[in-house]
Protein backbone atom coordinates (compact mmCIF):
# COMPACT_ATOMS: atom_id res chain seq x y z
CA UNK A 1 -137.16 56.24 76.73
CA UNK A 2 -140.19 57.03 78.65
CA UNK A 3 -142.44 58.94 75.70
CA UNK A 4 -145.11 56.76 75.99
CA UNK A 5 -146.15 56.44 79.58
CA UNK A 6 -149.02 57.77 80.02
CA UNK A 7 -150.55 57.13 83.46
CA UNK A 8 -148.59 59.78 84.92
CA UNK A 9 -150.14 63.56 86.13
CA UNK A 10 -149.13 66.16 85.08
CA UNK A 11 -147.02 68.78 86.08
CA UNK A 12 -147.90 72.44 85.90
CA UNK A 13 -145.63 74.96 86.45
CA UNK A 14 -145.52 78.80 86.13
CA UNK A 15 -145.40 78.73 81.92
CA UNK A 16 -148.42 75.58 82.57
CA UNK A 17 -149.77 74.06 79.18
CA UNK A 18 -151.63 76.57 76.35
CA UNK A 19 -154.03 73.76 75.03
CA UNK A 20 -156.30 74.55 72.03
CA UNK A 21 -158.88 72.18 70.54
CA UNK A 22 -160.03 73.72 67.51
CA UNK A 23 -160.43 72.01 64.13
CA UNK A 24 -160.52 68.56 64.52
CA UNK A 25 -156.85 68.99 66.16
CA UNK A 26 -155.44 69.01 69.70
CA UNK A 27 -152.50 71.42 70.49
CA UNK A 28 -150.76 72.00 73.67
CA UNK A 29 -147.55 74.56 73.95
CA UNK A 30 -145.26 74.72 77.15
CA UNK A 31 -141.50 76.34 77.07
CA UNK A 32 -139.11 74.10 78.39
CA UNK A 33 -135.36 75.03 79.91
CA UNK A 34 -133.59 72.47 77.11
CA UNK A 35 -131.33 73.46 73.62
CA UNK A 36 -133.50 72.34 69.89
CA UNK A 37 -130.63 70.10 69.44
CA UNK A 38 -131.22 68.56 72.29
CA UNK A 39 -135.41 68.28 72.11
CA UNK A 40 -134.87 66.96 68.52
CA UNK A 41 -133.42 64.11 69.78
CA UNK A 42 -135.94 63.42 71.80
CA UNK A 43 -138.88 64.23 69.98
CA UNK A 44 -137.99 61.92 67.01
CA UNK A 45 -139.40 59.07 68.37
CA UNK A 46 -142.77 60.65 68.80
CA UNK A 47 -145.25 59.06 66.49
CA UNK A 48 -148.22 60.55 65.37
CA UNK A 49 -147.84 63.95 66.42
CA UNK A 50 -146.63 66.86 64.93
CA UNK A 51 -144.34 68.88 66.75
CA UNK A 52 -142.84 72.88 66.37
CA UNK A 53 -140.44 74.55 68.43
CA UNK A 54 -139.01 78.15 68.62
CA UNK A 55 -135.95 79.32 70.89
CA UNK A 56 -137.71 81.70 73.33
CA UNK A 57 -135.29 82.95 76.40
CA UNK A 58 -133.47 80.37 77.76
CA UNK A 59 -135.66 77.71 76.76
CA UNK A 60 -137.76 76.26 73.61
CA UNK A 61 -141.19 76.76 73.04
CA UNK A 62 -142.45 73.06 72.26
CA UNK A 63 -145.85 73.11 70.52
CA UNK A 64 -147.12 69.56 69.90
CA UNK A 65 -150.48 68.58 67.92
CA UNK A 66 -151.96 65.84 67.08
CA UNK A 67 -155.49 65.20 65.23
CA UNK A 68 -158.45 64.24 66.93
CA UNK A 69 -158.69 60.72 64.90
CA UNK A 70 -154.67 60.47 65.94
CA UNK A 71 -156.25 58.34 69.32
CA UNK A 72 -154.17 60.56 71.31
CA UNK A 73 -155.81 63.92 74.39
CA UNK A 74 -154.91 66.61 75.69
CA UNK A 75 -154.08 64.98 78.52
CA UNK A 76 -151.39 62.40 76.28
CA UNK A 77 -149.95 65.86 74.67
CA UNK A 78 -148.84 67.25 78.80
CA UNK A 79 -147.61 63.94 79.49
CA UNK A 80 -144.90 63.94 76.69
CA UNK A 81 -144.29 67.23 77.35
CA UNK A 82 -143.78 66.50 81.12
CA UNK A 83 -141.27 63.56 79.58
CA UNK A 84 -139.59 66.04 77.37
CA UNK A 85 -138.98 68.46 80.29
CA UNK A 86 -137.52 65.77 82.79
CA UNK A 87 -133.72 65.91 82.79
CA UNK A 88 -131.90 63.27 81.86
CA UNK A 89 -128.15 62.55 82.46
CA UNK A 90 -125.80 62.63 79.93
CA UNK A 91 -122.27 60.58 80.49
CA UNK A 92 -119.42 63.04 79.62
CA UNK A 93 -117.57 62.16 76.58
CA UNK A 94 -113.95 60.94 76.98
């Protein structure tokens, strides 16, 4: 899994990152076209950040955030959301 590379740019698309630094805490939002079930999965290997998401259309609205002594920017947050959104092939069960 590629959750923790972090040298690559971002990607900004049409629904582009809501970041908010307020608090002592980072937070960046994005909807992305994949099922909860399948972010879950995912997202559980994500350490040190805390991480909400709400069906919204035909996506999920992914809200990560992570405190500002967590080590991790803004700029981390859009990369593991840019990870999140990538697809990723799936072998068909037998």
């Amino acid at each position: 899994m590629h959750l923790h590379r972090l040298a690559q740019a971002p990607l900004l698309g049409r629904n582009g990152p809501f970041v908010v630094e307020a608090g002592g805490m980072i937070e960046v939002s994005r909807t992305l076209m994949k099922s909860e079930p399948e972010l879950a999965e995912l997202v559980a290997s994500v350490e040190g950040v805390e991480v909400t998401m709400a069906e919204k259309g035909f996506g999920t609205r992914v809200q990560l955030r992570a405190g500002s002594d967590s080590g991790l920017a803004e700029t981390d947050l859009e990369r593991i959301l840019d990870d999140l959104a990538e697809p990723r092939k799936q072998p068909f069960g037998v």
